[in-house]
PDB file of N, CA and C in Angstrom:
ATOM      1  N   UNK A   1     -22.862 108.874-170.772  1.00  0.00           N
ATOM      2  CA  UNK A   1     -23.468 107.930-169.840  1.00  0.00           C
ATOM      3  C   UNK A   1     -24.082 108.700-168.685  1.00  0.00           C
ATOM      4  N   UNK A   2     -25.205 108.644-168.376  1.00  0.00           N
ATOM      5  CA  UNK A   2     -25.400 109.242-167.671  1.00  0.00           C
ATOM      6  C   UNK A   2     -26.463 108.371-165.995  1.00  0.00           C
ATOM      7  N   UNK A   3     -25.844 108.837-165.438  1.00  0.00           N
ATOM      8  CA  UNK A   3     -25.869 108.118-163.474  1.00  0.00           C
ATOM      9  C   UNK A   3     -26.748 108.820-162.543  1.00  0.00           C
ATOM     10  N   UNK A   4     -27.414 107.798-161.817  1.00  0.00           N
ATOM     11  CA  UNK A   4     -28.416 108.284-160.817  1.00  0.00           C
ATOM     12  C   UNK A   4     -27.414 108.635-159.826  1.00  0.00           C
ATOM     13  N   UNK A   5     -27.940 108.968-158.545  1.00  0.00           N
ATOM     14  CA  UNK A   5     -27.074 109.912-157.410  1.00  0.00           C
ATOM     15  C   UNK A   5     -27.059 108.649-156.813  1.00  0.00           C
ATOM     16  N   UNK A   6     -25.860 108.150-156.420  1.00  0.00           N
ATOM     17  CA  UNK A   6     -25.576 106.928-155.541  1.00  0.00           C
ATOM     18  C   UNK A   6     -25.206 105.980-156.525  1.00  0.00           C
ATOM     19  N   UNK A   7     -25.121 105.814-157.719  1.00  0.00           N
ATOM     20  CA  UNK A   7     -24.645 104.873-158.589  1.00  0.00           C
ATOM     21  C   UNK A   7     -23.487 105.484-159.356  1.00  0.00           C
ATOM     22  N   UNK A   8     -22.313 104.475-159.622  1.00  0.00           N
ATOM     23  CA  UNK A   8     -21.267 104.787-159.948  1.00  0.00           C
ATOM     24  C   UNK A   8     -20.622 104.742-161.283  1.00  0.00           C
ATOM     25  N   UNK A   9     -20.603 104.672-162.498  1.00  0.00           N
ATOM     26  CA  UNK A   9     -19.902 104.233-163.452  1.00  0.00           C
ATOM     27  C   UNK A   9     -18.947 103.241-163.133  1.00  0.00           C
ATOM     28  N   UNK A  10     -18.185 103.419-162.338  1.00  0.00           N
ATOM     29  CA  UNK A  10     -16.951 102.351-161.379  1.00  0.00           C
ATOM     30  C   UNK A  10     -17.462 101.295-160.960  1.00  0.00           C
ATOM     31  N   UNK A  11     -18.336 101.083-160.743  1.00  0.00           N
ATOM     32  CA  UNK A  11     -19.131  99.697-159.920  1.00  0.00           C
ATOM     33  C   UNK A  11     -18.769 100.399-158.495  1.00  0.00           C
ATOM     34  N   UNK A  12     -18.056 101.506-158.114  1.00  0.00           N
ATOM     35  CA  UNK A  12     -18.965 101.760-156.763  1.00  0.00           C
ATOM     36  C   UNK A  12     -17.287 102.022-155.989  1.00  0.00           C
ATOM     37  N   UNK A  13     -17.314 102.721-155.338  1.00  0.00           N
ATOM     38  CA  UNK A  13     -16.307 102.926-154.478  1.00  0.00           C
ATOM     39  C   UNK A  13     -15.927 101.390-153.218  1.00  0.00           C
ATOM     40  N   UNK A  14     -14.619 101.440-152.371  1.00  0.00           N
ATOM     41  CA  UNK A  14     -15.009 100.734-151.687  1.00  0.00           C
ATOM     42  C   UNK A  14     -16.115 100.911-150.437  1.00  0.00           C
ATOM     43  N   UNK A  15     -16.171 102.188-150.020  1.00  0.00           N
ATOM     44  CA  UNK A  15     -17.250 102.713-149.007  1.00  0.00           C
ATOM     45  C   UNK A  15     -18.206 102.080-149.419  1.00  0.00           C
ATOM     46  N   UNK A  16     -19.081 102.775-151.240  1.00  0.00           N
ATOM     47  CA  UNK A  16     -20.060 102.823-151.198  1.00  0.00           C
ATOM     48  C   UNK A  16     -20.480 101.003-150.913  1.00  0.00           C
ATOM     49  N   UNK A  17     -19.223  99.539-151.457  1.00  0.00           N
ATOM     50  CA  UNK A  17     -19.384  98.752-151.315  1.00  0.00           C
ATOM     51  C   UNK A  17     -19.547  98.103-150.094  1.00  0.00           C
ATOM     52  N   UNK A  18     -18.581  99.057-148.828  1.00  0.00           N
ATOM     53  CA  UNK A  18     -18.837  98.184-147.832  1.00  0.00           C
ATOM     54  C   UNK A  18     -20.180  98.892-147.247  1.00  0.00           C
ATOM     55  N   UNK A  19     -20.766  99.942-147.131  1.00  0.00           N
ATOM     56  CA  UNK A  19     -22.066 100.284-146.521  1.00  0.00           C
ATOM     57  C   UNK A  19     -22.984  99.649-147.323  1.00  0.00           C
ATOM     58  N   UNK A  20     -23.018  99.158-148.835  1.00  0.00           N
ATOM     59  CA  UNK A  20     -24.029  98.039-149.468  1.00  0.00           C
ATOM     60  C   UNK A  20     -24.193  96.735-148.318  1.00  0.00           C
ATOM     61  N   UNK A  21     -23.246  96.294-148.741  1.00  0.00           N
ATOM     62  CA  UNK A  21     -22.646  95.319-147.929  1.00  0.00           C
ATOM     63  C   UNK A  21     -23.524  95.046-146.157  1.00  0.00           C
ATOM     64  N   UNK A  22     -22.938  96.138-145.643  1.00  0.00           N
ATOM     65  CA  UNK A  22     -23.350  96.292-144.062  1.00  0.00           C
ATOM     66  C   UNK A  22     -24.988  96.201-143.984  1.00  0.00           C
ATOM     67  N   UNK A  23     -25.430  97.026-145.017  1.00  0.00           N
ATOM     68  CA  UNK A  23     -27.035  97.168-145.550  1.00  0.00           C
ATOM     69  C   UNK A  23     -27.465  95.416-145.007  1.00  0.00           C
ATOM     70  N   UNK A  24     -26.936  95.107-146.500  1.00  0.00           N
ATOM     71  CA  UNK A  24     -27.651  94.057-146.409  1.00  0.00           C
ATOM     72  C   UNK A  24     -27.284  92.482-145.230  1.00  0.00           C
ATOM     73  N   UNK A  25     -26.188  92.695-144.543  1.00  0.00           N
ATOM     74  CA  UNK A  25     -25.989  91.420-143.336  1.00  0.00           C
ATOM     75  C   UNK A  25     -27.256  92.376-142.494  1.00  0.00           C
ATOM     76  N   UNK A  26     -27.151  93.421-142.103  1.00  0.00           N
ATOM     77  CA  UNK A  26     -28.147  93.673-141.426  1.00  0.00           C
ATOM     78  C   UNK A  26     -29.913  93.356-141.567  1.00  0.00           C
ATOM     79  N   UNK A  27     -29.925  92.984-143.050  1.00  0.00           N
ATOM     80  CA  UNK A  27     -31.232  92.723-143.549  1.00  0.00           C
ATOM     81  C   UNK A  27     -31.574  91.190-143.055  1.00  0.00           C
ATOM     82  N   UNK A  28     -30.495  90.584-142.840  1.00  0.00           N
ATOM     83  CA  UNK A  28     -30.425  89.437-141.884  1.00  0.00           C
ATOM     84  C   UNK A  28     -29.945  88.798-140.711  1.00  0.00           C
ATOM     85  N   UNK A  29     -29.383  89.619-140.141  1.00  0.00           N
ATOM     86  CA  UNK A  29     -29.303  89.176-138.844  1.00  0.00           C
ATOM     87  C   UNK A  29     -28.600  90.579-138.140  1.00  0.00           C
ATOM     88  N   UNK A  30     -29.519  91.566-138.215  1.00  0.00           N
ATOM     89  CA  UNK A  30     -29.497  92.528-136.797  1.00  0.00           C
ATOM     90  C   UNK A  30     -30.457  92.690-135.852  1.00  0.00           C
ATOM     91  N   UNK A  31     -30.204  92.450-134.957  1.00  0.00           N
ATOM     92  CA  UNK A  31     -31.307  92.102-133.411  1.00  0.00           C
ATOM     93  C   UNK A  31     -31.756  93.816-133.335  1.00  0.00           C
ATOM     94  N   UNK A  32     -32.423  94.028-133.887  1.00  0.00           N
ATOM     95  CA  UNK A  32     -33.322  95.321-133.528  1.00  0.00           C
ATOM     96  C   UNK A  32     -34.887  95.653-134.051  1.00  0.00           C
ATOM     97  N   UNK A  33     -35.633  95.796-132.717  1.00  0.00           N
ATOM     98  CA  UNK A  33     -37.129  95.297-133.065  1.00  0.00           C
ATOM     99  C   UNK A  33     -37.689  96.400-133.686  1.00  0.00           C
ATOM    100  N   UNK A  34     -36.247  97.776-134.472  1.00  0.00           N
ATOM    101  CA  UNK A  34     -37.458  98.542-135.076  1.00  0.00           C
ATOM    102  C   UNK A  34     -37.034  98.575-136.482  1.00  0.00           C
ATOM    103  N   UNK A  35     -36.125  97.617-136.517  1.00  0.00           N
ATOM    104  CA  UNK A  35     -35.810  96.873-137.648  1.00  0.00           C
ATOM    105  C   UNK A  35     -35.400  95.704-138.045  1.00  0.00           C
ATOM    106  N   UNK A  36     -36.915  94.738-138.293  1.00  0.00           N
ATOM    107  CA  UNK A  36     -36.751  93.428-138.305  1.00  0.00           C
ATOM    108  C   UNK A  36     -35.765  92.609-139.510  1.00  0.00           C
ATOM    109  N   UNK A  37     -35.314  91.716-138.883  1.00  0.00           N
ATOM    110  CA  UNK A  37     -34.779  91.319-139.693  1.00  0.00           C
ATOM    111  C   UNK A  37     -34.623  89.642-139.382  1.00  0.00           C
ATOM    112  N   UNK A  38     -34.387  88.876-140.984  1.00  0.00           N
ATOM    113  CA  UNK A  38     -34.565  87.184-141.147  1.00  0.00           C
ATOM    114  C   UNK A  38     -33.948  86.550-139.799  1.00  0.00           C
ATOM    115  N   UNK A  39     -32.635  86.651-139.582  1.00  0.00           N
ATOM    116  CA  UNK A  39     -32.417  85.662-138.528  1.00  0.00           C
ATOM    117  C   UNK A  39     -31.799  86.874-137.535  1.00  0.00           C
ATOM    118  N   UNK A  40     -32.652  87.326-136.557  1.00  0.00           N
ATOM    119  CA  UNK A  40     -31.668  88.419-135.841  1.00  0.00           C
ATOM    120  C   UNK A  40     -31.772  88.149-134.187  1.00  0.00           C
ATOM    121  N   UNK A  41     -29.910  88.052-134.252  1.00  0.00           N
ATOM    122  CA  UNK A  41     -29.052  87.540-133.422  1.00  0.00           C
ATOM    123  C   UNK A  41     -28.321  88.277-132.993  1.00  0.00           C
ATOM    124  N   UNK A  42     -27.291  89.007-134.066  1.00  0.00           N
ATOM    125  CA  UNK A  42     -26.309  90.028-133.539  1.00  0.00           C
ATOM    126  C   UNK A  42     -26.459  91.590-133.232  1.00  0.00           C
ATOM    127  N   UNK A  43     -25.835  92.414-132.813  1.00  0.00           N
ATOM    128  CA  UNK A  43     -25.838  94.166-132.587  1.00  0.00           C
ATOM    129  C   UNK A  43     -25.424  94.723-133.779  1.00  0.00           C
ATOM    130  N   UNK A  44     -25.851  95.863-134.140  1.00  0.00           N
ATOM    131  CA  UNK A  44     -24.820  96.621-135.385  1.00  0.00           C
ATOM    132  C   UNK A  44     -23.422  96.568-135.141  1.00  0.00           C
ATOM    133  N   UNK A  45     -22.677  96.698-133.990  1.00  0.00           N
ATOM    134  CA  UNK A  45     -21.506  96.567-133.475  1.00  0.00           C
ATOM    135  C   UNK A  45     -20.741  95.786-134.000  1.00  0.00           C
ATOM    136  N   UNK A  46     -21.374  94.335-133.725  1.00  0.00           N
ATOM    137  CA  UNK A  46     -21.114  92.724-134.344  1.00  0.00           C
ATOM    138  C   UNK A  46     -20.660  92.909-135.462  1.00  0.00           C
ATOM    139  N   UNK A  47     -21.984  93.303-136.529  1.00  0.00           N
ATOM    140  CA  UNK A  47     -22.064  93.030-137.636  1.00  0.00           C
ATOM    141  C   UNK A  47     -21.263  94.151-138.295  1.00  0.00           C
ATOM    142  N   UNK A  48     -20.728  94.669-138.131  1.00  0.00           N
ATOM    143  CA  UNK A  48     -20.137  96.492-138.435  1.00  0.00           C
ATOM    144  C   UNK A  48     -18.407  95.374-138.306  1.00  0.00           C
ATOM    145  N   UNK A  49     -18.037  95.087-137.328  1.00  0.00           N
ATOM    146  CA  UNK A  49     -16.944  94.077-136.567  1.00  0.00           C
ATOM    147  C   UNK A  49     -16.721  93.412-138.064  1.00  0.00           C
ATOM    148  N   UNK A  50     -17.705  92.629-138.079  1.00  0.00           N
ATOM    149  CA  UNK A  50     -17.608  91.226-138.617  1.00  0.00           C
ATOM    150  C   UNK A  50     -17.450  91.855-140.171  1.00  0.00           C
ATOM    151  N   UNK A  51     -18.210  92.587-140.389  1.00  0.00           N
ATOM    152  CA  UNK A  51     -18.249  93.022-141.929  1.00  0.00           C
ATOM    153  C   UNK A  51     -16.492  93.533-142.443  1.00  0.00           C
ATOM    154  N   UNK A  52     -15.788  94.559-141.297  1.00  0.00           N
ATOM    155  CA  UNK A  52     -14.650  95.305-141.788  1.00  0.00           C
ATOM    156  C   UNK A  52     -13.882  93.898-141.806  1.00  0.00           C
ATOM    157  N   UNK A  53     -13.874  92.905-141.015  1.00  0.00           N
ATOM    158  CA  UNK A  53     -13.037  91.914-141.107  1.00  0.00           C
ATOM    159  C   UNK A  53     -12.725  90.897-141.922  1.00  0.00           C
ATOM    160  N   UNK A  54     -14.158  91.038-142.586  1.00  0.00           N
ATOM    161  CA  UNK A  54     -14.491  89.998-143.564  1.00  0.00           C
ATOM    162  C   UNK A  54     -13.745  90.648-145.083  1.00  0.00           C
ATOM    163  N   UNK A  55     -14.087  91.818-144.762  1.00  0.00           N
ATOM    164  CA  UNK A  55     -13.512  92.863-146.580  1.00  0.00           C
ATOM    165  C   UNK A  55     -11.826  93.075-146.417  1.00  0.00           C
ATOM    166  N   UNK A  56     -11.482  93.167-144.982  1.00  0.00           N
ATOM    167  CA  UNK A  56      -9.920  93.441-144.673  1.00  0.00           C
ATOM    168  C   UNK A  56      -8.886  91.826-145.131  1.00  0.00           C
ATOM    169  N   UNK A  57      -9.327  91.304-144.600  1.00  0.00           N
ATOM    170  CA  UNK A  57      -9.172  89.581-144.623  1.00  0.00           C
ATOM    171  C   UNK A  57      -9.941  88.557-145.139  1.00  0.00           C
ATOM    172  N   UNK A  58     -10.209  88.928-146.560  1.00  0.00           N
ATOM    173  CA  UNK A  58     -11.416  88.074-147.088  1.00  0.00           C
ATOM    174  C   UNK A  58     -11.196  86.499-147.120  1.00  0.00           C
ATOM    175  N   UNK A  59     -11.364  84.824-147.504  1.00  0.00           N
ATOM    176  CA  UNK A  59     -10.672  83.977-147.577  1.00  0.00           C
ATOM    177  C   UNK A  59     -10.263  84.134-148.979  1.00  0.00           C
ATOM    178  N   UNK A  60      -9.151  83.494-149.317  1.00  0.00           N
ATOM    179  CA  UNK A  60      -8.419  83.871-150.654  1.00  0.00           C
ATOM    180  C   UNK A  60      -9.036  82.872-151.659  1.00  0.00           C
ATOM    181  N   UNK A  61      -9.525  82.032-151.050  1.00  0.00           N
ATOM    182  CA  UNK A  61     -10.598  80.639-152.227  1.00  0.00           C
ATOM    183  C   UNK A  61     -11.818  81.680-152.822  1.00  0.00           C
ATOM    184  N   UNK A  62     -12.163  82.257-152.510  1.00  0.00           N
ATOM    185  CA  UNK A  62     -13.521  83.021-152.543  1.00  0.00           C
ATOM    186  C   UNK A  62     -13.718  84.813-152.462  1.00  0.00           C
ATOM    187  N   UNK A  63     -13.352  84.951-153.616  1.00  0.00           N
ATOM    188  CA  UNK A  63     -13.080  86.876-153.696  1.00  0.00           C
ATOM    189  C   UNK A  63     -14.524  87.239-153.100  1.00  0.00           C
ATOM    190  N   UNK A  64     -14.024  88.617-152.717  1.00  0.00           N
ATOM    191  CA  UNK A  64     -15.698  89.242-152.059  1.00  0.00           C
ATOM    192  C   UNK A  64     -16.334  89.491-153.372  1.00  0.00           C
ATOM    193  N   UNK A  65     -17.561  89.204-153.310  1.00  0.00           N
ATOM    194  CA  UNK A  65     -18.351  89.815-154.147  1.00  0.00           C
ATOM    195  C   UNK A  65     -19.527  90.187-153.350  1.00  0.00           C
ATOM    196  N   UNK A  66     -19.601  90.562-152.026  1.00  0.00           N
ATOM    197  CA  UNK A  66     -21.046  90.909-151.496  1.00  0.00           C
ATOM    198  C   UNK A  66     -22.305  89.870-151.787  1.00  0.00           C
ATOM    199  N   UNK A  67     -22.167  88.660-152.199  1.00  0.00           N
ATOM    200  CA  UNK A  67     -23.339  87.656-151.759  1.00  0.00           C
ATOM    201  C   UNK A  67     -23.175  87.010-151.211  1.00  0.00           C
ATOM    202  N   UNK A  68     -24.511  85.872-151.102  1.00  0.00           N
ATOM    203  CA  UNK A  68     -24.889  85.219-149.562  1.00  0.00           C
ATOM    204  C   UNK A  68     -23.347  84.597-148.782  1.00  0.00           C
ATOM    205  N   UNK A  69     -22.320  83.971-149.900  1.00  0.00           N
ATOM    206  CA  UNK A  69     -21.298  83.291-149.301  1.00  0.00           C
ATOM    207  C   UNK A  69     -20.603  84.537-148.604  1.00  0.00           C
ATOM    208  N   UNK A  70     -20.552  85.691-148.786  1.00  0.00           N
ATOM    209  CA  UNK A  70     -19.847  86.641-147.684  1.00  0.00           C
ATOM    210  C   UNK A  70     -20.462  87.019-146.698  1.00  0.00           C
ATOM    211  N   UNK A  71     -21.467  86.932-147.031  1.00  0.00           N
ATOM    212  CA  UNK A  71     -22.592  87.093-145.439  1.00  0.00           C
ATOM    213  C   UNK A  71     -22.526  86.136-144.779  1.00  0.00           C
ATOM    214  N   UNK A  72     -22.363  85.384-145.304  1.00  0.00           N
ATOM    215  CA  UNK A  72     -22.581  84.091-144.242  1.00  0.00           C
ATOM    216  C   UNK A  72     -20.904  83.531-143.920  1.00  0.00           C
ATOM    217  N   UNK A  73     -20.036  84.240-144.079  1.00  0.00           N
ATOM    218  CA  UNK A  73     -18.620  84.473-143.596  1.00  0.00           C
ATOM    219  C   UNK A  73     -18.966  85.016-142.659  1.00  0.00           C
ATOM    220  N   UNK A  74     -19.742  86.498-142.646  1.00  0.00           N
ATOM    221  CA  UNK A  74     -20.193  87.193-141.763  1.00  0.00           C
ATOM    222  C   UNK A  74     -20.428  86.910-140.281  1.00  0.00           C
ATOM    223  N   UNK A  75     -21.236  86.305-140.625  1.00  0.00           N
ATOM    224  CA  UNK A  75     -22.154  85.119-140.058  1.00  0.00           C
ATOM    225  C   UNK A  75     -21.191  84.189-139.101  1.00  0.00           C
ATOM    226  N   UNK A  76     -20.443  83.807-139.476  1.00  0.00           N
ATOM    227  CA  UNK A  76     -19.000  82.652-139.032  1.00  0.00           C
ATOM    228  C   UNK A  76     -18.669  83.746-138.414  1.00  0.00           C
ATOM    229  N   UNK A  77     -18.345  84.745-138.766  1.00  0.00           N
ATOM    230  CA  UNK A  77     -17.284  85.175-137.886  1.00  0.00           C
ATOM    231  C   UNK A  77     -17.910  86.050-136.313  1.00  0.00           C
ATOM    232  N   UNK A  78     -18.831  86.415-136.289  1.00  0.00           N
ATOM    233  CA  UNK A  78     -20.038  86.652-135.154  1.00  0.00           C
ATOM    234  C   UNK A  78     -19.679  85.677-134.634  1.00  0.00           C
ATOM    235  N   UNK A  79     -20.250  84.837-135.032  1.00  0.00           N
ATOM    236  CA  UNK A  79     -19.734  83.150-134.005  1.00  0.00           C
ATOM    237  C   UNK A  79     -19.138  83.012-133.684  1.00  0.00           C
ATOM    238  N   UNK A  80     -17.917  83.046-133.950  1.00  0.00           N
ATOM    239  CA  UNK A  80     -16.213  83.047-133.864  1.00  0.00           C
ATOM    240  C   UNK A  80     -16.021  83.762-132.757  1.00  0.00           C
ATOM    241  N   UNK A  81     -16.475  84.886-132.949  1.00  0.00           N
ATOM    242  CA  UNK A  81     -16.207  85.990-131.782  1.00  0.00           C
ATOM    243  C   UNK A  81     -16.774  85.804-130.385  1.00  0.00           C
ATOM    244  N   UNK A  82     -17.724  85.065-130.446  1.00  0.00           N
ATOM    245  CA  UNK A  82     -18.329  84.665-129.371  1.00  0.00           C
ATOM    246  C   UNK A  82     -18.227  83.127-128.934  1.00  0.00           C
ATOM    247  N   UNK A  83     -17.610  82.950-129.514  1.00  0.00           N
ATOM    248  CA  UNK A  83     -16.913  81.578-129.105  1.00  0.00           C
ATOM    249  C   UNK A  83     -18.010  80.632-129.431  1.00  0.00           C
ATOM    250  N   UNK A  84     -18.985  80.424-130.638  1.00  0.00           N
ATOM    251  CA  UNK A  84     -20.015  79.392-130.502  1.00  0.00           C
ATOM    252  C   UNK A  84     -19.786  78.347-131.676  1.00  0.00           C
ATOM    253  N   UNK A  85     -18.999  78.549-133.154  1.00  0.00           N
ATOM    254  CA  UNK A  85     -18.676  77.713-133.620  1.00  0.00           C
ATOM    255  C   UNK A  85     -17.432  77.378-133.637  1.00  0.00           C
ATOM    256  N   UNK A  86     -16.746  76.034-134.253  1.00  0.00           N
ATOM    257  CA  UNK A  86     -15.417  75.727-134.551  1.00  0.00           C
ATOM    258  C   UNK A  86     -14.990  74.560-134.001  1.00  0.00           C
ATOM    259  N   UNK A  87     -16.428  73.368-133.282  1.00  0.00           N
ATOM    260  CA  UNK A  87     -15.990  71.954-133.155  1.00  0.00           C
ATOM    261  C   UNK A  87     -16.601  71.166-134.304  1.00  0.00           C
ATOM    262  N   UNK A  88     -16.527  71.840-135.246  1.00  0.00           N
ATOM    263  CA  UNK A  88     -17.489  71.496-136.604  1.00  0.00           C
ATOM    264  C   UNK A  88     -19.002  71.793-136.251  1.00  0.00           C
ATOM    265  N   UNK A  89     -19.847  72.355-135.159  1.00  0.00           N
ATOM    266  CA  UNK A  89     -20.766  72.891-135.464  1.00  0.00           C
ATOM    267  C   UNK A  89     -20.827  73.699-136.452  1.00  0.00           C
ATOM    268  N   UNK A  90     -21.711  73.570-137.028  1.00  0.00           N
ATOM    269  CA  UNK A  90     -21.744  74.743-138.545  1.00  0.00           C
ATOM    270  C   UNK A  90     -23.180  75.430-138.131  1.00  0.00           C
ATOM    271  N   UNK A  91     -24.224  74.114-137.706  1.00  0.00           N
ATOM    272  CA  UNK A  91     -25.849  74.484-137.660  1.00  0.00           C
ATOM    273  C   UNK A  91     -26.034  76.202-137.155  1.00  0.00           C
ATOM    274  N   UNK A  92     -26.454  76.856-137.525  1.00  0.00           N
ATOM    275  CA  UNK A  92     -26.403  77.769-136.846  1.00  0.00           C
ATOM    276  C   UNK A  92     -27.493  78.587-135.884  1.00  0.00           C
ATOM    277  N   UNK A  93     -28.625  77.972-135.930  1.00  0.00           N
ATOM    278  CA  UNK A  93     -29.470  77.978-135.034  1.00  0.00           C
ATOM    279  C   UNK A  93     -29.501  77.185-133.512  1.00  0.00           C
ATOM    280  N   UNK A  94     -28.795  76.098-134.049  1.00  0.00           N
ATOM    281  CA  UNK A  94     -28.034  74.879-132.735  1.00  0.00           C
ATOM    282  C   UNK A  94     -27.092  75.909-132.197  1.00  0.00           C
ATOM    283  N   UNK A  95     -26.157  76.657-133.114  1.00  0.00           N
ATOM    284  CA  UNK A  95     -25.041  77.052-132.538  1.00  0.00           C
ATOM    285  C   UNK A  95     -24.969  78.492-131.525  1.00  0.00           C
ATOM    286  N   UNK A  96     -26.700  79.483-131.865  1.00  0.00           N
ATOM    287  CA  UNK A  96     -26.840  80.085-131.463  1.00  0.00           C
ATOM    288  C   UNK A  96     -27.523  79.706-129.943  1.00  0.00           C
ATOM    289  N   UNK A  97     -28.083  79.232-130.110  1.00  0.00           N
ATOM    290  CA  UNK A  97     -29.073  78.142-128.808  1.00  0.00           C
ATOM    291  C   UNK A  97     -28.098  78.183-127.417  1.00  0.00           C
ATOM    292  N   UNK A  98     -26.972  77.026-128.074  1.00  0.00           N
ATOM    293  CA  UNK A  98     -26.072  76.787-127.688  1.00  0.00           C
ATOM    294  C   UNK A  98     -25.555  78.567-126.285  1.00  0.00           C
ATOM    295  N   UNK A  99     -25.602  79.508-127.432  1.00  0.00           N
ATOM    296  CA  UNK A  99     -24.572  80.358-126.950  1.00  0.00           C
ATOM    297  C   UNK A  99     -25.610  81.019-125.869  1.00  0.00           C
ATOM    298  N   UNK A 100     -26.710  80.425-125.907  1.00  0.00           N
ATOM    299  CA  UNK A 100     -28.078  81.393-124.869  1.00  0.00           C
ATOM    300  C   UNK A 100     -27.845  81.078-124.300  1.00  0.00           C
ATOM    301  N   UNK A 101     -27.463  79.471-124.306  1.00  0.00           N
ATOM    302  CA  UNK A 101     -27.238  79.282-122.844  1.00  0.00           C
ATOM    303  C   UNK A 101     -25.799  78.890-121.703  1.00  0.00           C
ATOM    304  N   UNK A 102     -25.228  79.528-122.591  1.00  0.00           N
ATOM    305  CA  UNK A 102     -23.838  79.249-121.937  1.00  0.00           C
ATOM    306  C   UNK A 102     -22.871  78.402-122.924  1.00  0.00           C
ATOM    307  N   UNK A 103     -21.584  78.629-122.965  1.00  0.00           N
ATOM    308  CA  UNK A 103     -20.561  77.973-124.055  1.00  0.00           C
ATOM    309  C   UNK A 103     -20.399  77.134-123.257  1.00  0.00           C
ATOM    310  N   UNK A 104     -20.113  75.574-123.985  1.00  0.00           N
ATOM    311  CA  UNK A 104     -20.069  74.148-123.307  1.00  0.00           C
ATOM    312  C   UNK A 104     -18.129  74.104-123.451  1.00  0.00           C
ATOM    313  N   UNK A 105     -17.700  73.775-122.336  1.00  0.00           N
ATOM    314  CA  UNK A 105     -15.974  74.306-122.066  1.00  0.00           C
ATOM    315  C   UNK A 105     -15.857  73.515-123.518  1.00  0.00           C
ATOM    316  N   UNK A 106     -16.652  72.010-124.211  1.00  0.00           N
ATOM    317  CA  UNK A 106     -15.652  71.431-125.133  1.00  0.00           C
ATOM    318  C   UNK A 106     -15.617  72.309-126.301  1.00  0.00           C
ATOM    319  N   UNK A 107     -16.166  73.332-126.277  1.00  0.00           N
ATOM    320  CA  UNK A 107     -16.616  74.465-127.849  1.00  0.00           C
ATOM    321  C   UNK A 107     -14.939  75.741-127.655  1.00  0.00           C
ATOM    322  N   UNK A 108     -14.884  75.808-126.324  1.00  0.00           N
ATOM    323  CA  UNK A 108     -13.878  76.778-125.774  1.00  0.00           C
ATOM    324  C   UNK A 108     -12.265  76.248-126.766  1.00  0.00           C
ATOM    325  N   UNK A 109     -12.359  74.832-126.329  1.00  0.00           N
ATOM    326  CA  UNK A 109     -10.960  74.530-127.216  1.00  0.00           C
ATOM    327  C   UNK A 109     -11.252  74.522-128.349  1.00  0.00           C
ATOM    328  N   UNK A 110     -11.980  74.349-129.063  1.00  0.00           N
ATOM    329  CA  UNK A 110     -11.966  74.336-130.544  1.00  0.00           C
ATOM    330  C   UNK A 110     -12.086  75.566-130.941  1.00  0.00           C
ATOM    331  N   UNK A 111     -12.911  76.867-130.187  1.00  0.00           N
ATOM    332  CA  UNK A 111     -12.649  78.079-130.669  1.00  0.00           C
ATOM    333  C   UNK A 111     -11.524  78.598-130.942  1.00  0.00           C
ATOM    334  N   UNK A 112     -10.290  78.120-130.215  1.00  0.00           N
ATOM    335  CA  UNK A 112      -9.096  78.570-130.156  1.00  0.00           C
ATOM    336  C   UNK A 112      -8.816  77.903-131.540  1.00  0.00           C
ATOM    337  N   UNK A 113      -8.774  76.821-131.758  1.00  0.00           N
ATOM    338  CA  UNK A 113      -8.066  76.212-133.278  1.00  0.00           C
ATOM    339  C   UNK A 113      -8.383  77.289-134.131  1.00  0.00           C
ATOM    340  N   UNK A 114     -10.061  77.491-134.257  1.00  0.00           N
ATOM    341  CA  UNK A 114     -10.932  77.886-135.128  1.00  0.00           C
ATOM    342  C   UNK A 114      -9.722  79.415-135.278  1.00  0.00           C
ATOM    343  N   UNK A 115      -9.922  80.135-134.535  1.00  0.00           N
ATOM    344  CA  UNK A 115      -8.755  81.685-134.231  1.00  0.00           C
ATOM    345  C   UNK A 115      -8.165  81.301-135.163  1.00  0.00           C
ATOM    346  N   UNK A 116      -6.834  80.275-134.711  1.00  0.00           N
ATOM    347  CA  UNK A 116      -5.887  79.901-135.724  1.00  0.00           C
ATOM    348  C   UNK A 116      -6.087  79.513-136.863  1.00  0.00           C
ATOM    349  N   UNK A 117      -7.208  78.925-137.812  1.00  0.00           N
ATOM    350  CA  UNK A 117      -7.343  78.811-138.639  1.00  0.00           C
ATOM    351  C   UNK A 117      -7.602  80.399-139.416  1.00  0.00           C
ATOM    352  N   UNK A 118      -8.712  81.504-139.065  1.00  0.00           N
ATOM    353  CA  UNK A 118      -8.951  82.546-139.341  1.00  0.00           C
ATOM    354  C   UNK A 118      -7.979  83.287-139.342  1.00  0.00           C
ATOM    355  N   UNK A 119      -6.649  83.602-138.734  1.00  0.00           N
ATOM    356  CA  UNK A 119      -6.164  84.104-138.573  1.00  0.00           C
ATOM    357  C   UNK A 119      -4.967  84.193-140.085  1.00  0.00           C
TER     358      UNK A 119
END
């Protein structure tokens, strides 16, 4: 059998999976104008954050497999961190809006549930 340089026989180490991975949330939502991207909101920081947390603590309904439904865990959990979803806002363009302009105190208590649920 023979393998290009970066491809695995294994389906891939976990590294090589989580830097796939990081690749691509960044292909959608990292705020950097010298690398555009679909909805970009968060820092590499965020998304670097959000990614180890998501592969460390995946939800147990839904194994990782690196598509859109783990990105968009991703995604939740950015939010999370910044306190903008978890009164059942889901929208996430509302929910980002929202966070431009200041967290509304009734989003503050439900972030806390939201914790406890993630946790």
């Amino acid at each position: 059998m023979t393998t290009t340089q970066g491809t695995s026989p294994n389906a891939g180490s976990a590294i090589d999976k989580l830097d796939e991975f990081t690749e691509y949330c960044f292909e959608f939502y990292l705020l950097d104008p010298d690398r555009p991207s679909l909805y970009p909101f968060a820092s590499d920081t965020e998304i670097c954050n959000a990614v180890r947390a998501h592969m460390t603590d995946p939800n147990p309904l839904f194994p990782f497999d690196g598509d859109s439904v783990d990105r968009e865990a991703v995604r939740d959990r950015i939010l999370a961190d910044r306190r903008l979803i978890g009164c059942g806002e889901t929208n996430f363009d509302k929910a980002v809006a929202m966070g431009m302009h200041g967290i509304p105190s009734r989003l503050k208590n439900y972030a806390q549930t939201l914790e406890k649920i993630l946790k």
